[in-house]
PDB file of N, CA and C in Angstrom:
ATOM      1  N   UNK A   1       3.904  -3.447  14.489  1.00  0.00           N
ATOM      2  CA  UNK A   1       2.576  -3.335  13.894  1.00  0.00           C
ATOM      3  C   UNK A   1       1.835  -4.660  14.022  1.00  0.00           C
ATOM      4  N   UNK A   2       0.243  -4.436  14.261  1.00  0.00           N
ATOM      5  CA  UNK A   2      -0.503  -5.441  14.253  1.00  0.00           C
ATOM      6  C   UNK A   2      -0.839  -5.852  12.708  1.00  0.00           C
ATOM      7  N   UNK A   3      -0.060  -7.356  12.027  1.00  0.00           N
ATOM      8  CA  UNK A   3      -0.791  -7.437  10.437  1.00  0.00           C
ATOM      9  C   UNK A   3      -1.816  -8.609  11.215  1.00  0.00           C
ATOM     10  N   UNK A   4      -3.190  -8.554  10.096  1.00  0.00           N
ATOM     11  CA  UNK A   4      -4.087  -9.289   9.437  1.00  0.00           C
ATOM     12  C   UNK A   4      -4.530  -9.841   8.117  1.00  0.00           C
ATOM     13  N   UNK A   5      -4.401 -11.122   8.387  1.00  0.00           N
ATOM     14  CA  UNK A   5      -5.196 -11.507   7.048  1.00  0.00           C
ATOM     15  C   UNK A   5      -6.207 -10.770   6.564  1.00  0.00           C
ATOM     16  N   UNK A   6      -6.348 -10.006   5.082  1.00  0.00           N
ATOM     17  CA  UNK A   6      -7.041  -9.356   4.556  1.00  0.00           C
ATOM     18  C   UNK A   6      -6.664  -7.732   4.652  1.00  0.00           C
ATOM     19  N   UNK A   7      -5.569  -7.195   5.183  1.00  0.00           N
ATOM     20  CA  UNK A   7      -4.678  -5.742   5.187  1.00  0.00           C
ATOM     21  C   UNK A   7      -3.937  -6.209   3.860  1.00  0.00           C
ATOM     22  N   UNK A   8      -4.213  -4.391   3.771  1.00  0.00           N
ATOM     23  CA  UNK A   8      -3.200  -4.228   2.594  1.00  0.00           C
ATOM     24  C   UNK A   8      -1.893  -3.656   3.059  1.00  0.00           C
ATOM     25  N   UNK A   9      -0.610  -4.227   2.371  1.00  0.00           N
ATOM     26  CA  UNK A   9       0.374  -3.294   3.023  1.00  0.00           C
ATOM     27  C   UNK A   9       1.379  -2.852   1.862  1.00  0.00           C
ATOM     28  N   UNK A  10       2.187  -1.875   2.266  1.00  0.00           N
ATOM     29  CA  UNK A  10       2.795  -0.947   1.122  1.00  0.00           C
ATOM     30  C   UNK A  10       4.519  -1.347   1.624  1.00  0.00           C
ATOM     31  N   UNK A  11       4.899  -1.933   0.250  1.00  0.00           N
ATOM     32  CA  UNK A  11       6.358  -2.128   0.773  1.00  0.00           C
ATOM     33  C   UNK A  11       7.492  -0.790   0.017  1.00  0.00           C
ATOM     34  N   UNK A  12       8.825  -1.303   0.844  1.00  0.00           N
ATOM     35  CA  UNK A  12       9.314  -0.403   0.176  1.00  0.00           C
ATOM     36  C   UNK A  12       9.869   0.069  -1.559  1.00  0.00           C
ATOM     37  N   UNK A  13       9.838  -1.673  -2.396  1.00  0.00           N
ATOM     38  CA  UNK A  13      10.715  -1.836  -3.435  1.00  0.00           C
ATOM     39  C   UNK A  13       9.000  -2.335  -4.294  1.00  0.00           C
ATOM     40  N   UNK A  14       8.969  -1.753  -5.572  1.00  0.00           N
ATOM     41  CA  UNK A  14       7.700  -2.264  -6.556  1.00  0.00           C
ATOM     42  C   UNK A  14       8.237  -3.769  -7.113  1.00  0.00           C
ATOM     43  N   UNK A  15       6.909  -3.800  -7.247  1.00  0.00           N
ATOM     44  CA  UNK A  15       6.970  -5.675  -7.896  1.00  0.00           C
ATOM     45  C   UNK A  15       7.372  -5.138  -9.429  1.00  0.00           C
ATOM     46  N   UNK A  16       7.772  -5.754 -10.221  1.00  0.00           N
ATOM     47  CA  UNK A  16       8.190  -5.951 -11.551  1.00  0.00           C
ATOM     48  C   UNK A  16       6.876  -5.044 -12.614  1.00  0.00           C
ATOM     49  N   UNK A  17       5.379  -5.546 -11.555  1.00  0.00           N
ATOM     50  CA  UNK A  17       4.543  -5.294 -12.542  1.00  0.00           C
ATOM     51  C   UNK A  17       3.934  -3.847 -11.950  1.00  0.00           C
ATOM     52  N   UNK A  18       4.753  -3.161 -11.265  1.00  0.00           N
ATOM     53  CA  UNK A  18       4.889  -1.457 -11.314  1.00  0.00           C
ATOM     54  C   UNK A  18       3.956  -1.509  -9.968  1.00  0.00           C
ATOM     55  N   UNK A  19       3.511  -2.481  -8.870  1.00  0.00           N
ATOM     56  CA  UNK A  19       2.670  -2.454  -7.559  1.00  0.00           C
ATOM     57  C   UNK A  19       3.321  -2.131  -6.670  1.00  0.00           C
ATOM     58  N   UNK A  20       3.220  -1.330  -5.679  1.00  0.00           N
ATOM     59  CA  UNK A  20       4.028  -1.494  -4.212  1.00  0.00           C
ATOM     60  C   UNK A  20       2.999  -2.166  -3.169  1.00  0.00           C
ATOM     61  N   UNK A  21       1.955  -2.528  -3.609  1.00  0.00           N
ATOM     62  CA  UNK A  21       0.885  -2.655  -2.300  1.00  0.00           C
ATOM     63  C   UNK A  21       0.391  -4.293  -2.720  1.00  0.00           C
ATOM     64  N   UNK A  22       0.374  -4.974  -1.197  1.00  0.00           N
ATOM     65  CA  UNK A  22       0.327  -6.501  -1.664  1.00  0.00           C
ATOM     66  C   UNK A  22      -1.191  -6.392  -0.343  1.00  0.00           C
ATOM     67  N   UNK A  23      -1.528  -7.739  -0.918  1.00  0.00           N
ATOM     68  CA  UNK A  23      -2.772  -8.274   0.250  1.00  0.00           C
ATOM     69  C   UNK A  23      -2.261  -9.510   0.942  1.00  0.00           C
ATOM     70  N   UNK A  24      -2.333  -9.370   2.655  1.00  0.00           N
ATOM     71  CA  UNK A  24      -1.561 -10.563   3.414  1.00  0.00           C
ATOM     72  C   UNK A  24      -2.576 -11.290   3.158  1.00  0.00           C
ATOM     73  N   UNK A  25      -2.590 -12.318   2.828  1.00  0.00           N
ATOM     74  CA  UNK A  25      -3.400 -13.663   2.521  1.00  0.00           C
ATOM     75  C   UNK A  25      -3.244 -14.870   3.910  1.00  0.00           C
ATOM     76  N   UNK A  26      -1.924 -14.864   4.577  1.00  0.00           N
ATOM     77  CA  UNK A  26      -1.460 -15.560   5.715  1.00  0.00           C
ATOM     78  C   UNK A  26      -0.400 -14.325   6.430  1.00  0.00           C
ATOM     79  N   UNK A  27      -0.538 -14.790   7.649  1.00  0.00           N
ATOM     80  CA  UNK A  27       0.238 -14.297   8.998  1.00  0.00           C
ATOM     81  C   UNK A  27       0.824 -15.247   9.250  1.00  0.00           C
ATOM     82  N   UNK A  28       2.137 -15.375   9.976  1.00  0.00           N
ATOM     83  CA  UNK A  28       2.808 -16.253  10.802  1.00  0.00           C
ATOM     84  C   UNK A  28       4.328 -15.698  11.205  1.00  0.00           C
ATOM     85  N   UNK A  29       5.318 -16.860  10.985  1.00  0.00           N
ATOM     86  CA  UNK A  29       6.757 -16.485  11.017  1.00  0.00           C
ATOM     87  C   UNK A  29       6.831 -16.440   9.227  1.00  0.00           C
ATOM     88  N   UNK A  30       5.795 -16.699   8.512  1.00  0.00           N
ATOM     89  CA  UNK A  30       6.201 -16.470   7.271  1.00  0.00           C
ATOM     90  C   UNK A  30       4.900 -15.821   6.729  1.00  0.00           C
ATOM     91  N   UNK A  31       5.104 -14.446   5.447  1.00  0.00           N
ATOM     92  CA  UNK A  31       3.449 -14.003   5.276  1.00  0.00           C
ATOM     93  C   UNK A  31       2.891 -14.549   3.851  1.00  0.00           C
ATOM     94  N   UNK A  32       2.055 -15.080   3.087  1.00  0.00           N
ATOM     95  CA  UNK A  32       1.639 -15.195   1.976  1.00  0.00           C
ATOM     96  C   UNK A  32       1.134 -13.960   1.789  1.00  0.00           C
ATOM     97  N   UNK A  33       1.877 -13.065   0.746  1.00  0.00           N
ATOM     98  CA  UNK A  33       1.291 -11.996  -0.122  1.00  0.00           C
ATOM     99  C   UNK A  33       0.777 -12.510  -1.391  1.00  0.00           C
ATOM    100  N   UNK A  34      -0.180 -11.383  -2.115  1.00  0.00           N
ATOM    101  CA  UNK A  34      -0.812 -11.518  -3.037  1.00  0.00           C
ATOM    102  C   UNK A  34      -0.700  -9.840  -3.856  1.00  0.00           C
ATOM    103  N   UNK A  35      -0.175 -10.078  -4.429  1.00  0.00           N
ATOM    104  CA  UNK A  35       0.637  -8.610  -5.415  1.00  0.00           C
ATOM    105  C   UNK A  35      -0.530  -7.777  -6.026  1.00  0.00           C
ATOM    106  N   UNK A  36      -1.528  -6.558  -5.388  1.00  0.00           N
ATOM    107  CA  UNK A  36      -2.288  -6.105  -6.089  1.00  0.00           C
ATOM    108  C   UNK A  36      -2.576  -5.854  -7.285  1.00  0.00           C
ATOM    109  N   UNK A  37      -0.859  -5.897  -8.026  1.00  0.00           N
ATOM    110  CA  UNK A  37      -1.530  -5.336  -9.396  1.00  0.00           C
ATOM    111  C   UNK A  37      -1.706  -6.708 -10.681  1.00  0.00           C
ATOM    112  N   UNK A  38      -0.802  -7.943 -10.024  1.00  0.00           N
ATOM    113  CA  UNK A  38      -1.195  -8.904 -11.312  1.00  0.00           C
ATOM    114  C   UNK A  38      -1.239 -10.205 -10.072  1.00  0.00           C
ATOM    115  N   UNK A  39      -1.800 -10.053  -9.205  1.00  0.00           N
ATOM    116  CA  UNK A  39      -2.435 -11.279  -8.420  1.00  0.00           C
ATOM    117  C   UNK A  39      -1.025 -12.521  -7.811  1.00  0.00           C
ATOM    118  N   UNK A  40      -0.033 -11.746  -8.000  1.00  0.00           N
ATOM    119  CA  UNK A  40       1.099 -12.978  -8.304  1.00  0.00           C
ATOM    120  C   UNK A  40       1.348 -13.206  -6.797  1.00  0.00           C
ATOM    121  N   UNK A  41       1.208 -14.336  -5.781  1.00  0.00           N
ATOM    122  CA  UNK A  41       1.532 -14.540  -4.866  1.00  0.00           C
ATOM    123  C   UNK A  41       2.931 -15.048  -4.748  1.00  0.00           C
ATOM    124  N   UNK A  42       3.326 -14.539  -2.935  1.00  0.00           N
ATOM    125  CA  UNK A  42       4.966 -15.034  -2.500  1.00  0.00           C
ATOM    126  C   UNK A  42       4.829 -15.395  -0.849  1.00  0.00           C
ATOM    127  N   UNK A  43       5.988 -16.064  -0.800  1.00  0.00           N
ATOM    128  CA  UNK A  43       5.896 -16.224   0.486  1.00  0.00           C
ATOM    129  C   UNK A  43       7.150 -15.646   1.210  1.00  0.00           C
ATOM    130  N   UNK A  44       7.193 -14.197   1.910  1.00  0.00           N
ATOM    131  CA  UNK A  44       8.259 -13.487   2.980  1.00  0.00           C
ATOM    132  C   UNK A  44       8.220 -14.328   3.764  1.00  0.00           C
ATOM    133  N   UNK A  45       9.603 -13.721   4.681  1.00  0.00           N
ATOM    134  CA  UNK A  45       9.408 -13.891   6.389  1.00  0.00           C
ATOM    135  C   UNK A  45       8.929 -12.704   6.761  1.00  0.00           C
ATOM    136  N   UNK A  46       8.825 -12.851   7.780  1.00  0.00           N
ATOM    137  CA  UNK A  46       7.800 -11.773   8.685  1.00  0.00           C
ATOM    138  C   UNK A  46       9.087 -10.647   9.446  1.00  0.00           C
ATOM    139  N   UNK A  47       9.893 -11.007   9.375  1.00  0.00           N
ATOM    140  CA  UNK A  47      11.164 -10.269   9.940  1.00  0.00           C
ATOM    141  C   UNK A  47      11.513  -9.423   8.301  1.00  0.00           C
ATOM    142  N   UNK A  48      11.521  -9.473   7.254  1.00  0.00           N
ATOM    143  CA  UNK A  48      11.510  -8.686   5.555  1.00  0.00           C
ATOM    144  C   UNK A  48      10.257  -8.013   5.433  1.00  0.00           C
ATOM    145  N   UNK A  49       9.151  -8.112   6.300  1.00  0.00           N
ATOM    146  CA  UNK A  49       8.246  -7.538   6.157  1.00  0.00           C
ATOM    147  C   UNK A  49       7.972  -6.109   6.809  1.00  0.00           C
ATOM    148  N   UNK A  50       8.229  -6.442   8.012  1.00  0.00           N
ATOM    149  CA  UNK A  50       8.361  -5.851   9.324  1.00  0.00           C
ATOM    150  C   UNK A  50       9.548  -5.144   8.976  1.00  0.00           C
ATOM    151  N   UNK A  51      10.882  -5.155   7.903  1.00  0.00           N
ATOM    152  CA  UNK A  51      11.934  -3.944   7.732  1.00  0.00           C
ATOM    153  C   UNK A  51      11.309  -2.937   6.546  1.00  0.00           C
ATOM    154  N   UNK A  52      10.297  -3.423   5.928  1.00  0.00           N
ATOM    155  CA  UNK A  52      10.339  -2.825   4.699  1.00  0.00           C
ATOM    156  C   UNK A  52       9.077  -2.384   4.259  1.00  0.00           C
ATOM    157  N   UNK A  53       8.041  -2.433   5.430  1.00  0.00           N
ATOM    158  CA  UNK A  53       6.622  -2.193   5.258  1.00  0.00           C
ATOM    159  C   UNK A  53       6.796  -0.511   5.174  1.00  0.00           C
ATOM    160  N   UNK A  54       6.216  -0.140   4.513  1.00  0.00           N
ATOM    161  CA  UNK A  54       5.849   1.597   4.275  1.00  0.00           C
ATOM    162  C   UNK A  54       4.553   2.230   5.089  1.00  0.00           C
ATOM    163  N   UNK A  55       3.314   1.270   4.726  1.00  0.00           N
ATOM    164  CA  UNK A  55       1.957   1.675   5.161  1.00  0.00           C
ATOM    165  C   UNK A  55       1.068   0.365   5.040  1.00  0.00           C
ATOM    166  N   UNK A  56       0.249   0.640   6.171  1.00  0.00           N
ATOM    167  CA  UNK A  56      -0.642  -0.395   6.014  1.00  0.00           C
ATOM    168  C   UNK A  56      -1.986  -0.261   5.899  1.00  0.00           C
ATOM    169  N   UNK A  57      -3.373  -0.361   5.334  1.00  0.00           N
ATOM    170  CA  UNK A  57      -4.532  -0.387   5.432  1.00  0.00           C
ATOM    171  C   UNK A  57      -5.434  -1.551   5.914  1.00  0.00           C
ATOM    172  N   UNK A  58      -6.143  -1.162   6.717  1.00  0.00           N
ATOM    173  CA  UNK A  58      -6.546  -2.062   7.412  1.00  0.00           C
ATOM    174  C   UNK A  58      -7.726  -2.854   6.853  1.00  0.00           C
ATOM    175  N   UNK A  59      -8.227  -3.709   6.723  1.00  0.00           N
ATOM    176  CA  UNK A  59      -9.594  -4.155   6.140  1.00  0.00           C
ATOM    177  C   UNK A  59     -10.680  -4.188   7.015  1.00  0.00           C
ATOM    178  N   UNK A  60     -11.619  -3.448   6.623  1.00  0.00           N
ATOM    179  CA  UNK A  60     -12.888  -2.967   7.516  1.00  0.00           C
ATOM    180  C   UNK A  60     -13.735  -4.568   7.557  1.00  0.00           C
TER     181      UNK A  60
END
């Protein structure tokens, strides 16, 4: 899959605060997410992303 800064993507496991859908904030060998439902950012690798992505929306 092609990610972009500013896609939303749907993982497989919810954040703590009941979200499955994060906003990529950075691309690279590592992604900065931003946790839709309480803003809480992390930093994956892009290889945990790429096993466990569900869906992605694209930003118009």
């Amino acid at each position: 899959m092609n990610y972009e800064v500013g896609d939303i993507v749907k993982l497989k496991k919810k954040h703590p605060c009941g979200s499955q859908e994060w906003e990529i904030l950075r691309v690279g060998a590592d992604f900065r997410l931003k946790c839709m439902g309480c803003a809480h950012q992390i930093m994956v690798p892009r290889k945990l992303i790429e096993k466990n992505a569900r869906g992605l929306k694209k930003s118009s």
